[in-house]
N, C-alpha and C. Protein backbone atom coordinates (compact mmCIF):
# COMPACT_ATOMS: atom_id res chain seq x y z
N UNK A 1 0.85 -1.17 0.00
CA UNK A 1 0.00 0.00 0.00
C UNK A 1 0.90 1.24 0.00
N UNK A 2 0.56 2.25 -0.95
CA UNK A 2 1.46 3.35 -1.07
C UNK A 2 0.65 4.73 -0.66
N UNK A 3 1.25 5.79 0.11
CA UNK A 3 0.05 6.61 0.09
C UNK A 3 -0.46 7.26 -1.45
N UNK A 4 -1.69 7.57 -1.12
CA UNK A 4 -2.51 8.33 -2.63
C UNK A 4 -3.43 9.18 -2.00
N UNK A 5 -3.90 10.22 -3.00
CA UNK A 5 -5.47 10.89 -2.97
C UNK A 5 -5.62 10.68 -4.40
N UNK A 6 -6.95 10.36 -4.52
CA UNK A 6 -7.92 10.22 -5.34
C UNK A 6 -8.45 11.31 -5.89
N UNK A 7 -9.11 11.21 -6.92
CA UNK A 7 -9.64 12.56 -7.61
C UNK A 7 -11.47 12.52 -6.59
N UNK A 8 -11.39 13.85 -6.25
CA UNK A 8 -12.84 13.66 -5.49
C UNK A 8 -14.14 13.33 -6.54
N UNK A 9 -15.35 12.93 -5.27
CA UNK A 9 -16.34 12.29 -6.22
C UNK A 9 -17.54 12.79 -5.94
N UNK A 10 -18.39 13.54 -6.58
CA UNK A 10 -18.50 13.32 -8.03
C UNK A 10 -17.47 14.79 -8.18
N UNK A 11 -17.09 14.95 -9.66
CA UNK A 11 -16.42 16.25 -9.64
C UNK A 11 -16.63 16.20 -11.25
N UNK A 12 -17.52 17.19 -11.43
CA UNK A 12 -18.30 18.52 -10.72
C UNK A 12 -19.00 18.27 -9.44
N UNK A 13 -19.27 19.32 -8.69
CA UNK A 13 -20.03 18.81 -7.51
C UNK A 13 -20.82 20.17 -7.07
N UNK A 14 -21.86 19.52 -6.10
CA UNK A 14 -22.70 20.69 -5.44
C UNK A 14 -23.46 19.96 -4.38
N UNK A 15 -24.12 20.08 -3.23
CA UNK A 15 -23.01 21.09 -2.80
C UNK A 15 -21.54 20.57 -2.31
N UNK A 16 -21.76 19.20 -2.07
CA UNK A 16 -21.02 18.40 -1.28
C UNK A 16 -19.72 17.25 -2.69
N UNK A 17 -19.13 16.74 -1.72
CA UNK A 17 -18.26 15.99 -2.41
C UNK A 17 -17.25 14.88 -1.28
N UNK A 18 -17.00 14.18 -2.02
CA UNK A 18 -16.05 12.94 -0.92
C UNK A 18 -14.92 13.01 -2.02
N UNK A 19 -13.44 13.13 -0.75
CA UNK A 19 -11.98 13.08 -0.89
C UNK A 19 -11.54 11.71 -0.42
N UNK A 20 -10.95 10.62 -1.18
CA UNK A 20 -10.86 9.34 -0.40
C UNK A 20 -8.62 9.65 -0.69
N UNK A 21 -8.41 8.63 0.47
CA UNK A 21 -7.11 9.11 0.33
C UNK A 21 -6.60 7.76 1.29
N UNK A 22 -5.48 7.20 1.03
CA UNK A 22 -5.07 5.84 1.64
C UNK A 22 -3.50 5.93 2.80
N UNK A 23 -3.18 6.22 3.38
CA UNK A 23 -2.41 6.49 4.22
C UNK A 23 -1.60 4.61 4.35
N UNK A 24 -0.21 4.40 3.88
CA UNK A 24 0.72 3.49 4.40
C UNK A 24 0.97 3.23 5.64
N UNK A 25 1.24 3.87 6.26
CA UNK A 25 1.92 4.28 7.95
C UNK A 25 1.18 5.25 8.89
N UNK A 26 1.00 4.99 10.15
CA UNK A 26 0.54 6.32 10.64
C UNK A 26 0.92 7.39 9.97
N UNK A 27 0.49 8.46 9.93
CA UNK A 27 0.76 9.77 9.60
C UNK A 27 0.23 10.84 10.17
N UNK A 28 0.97 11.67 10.30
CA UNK A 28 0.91 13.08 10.21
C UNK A 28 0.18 13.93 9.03
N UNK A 29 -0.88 14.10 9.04
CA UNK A 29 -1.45 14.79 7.81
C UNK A 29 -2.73 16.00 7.98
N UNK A 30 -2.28 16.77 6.58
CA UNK A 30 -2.81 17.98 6.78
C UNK A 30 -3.78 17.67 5.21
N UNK A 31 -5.28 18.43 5.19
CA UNK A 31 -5.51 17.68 4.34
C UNK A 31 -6.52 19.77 4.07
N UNK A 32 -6.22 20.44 2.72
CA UNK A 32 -6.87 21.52 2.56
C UNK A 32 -7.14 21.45 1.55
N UNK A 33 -7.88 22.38 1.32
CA UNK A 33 -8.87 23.02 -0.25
C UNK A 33 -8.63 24.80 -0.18
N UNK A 34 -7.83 24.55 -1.34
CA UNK A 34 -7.82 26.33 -1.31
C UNK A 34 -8.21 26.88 -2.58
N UNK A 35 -8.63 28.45 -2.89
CA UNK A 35 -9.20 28.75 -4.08
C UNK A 35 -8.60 28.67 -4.76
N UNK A 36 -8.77 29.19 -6.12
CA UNK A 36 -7.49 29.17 -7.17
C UNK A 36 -6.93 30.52 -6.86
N UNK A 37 -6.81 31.24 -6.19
CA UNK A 37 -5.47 32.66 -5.79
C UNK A 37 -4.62 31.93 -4.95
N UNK A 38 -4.71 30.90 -4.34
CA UNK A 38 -4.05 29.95 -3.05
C UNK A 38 -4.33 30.17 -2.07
N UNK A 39 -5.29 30.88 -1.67
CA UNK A 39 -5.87 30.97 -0.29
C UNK A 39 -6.72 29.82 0.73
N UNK A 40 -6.41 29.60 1.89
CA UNK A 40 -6.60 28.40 2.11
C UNK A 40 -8.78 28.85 2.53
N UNK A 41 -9.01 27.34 2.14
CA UNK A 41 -10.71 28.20 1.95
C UNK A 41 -11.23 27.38 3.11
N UNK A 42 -10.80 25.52 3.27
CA UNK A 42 -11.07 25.07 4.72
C UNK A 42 -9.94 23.81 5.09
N UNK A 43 -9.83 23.85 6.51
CA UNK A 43 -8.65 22.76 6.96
C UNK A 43 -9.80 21.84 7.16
N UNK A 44 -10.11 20.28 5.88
CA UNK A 44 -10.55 19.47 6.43
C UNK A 44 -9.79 18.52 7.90
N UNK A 45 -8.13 18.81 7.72
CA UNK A 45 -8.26 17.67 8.56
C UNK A 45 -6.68 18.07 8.78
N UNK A 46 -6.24 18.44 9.95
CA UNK A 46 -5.14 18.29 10.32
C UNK A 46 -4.40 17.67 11.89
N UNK A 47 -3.74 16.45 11.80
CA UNK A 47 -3.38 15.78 12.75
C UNK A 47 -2.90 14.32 12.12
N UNK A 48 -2.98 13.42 13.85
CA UNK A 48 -2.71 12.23 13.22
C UNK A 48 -3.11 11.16 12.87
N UNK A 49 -3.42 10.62 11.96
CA UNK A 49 -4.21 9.35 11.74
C UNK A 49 -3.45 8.19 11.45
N UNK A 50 -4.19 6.75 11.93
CA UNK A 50 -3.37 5.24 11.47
C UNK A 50 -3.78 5.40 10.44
N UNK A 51 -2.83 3.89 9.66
CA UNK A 51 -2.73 3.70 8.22
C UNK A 51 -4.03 2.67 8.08
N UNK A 52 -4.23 3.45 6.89
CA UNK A 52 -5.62 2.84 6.07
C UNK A 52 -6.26 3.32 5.00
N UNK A 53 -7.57 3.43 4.54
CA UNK A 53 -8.02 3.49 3.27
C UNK A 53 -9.10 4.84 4.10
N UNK A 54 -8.82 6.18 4.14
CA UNK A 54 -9.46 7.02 4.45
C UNK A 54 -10.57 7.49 3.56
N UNK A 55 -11.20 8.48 3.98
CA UNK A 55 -12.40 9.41 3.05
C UNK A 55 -12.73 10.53 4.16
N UNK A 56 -13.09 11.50 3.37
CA UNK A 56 -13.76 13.25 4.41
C UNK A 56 -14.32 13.51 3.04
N UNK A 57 -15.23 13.98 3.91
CA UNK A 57 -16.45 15.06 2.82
C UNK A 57 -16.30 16.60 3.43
N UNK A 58 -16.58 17.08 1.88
CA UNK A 58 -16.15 18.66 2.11
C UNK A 58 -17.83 19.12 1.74
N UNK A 59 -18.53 19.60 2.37
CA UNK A 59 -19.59 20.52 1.96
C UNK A 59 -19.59 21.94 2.02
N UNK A 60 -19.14 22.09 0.23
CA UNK A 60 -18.91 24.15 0.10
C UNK A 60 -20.22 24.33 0.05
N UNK A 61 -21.43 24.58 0.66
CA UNK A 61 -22.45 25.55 0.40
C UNK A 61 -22.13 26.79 0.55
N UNK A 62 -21.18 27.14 1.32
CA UNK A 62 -21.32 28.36 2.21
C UNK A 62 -20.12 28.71 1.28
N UNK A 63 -19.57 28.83 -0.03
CA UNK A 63 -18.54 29.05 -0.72
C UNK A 63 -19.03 29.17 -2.13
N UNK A 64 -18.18 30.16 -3.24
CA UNK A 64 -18.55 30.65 -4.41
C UNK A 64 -18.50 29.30 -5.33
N UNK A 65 -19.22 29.44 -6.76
CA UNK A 65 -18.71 28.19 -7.54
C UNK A 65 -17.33 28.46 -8.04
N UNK A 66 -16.46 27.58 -8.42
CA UNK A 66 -15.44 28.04 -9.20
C UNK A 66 -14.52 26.63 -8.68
N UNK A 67 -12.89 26.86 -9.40
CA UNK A 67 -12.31 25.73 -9.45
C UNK A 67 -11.62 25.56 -7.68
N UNK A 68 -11.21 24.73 -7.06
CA UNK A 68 -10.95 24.94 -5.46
C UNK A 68 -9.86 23.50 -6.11
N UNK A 69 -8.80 23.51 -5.40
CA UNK A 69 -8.15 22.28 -4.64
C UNK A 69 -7.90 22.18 -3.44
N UNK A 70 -7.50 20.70 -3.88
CA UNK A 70 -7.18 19.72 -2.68
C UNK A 70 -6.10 19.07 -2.53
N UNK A 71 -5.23 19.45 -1.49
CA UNK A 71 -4.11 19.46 -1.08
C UNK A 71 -3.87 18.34 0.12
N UNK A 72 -3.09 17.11 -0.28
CA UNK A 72 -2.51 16.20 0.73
C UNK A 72 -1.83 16.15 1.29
N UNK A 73 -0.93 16.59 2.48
CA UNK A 73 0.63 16.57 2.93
C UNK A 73 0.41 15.63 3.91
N UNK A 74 1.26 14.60 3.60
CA UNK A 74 1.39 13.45 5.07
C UNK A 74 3.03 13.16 4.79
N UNK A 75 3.09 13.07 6.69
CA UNK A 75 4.53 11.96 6.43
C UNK A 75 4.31 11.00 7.67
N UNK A 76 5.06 10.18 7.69
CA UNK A 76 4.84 9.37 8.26
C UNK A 76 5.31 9.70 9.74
N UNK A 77 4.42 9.00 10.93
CA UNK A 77 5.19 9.43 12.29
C UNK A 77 6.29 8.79 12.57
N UNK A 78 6.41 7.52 12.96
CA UNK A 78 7.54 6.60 12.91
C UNK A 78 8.72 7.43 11.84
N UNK A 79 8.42 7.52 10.77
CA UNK A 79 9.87 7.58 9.81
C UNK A 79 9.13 9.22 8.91
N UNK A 80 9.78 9.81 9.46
CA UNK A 80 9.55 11.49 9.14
C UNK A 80 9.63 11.58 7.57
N UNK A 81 10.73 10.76 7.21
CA UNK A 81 11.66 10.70 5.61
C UNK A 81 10.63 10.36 4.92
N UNK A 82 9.28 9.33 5.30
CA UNK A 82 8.22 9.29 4.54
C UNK A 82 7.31 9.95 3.88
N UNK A 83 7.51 11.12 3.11
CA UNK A 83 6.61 11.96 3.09
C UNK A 83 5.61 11.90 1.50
N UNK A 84 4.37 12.95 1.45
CA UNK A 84 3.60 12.90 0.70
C UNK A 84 3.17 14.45 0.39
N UNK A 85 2.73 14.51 -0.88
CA UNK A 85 2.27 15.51 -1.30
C UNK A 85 1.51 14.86 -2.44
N UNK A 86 0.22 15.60 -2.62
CA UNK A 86 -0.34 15.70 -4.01
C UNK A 86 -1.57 16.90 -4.09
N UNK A 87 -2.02 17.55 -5.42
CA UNK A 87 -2.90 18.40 -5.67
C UNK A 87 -4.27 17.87 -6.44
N UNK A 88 -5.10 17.68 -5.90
CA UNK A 88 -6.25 17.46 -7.06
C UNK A 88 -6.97 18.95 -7.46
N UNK A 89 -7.19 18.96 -8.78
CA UNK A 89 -8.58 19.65 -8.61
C UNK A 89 -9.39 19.87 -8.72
N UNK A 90 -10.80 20.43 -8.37
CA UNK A 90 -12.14 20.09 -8.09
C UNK A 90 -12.99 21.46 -8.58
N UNK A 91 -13.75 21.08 -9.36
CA UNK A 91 -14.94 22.51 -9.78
C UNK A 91 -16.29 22.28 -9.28
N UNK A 92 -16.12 23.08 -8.20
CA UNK A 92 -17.98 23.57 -7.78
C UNK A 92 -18.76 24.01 -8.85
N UNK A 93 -20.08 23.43 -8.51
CA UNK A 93 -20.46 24.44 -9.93
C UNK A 93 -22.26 24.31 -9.35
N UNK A 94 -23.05 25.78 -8.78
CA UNK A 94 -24.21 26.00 -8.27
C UNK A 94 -25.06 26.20 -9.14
């Protein structure tokens, strides 16, 4: 098992949407959606979680339509050197 994020589902979306994402090792992870200027728009999830086959739902009602990502950073607790990054991105559309 390697870590990943997935492209969210459904995408396009309204109002809501699911981020599934698989964690190797415990980790350390920060998990955001920011607009397209890079502003961070919400922290779904920052801390630590065991290794497994995750998912979080993001519900933008309360946010404009337009393109937003989603940002993964994990590393592992045990072994720091483990680390992760990836960008998806996702279009609201009301």
């Amino acid at each position: 098992m390697d870590f990943s994020l997935e492209q969210n589902n459904p995408n396009p979306f309204n109002p809501a949407t699911r981020i599934n994402y698989t964690l190797p090792v415990q980790s350390r992870i920060t998990l955001k959606i920011y607009n397209i200027l890079g502003q961070v728009v919400k922290v779904l999830l920052d801390g630590e979680q065991d290794a497994g086959y995750r998912s979080v739902e993001w519900n933008a009602q309360n946010v404009a339509s337009g393109i937003y990502f989603c940002r993964l950073d994990a590393s592992g607790s045990q072994d720091p050197g483990r680390r992760f990054e990836k960008v998806n991105k996702m279009i609201l559309m009301k």
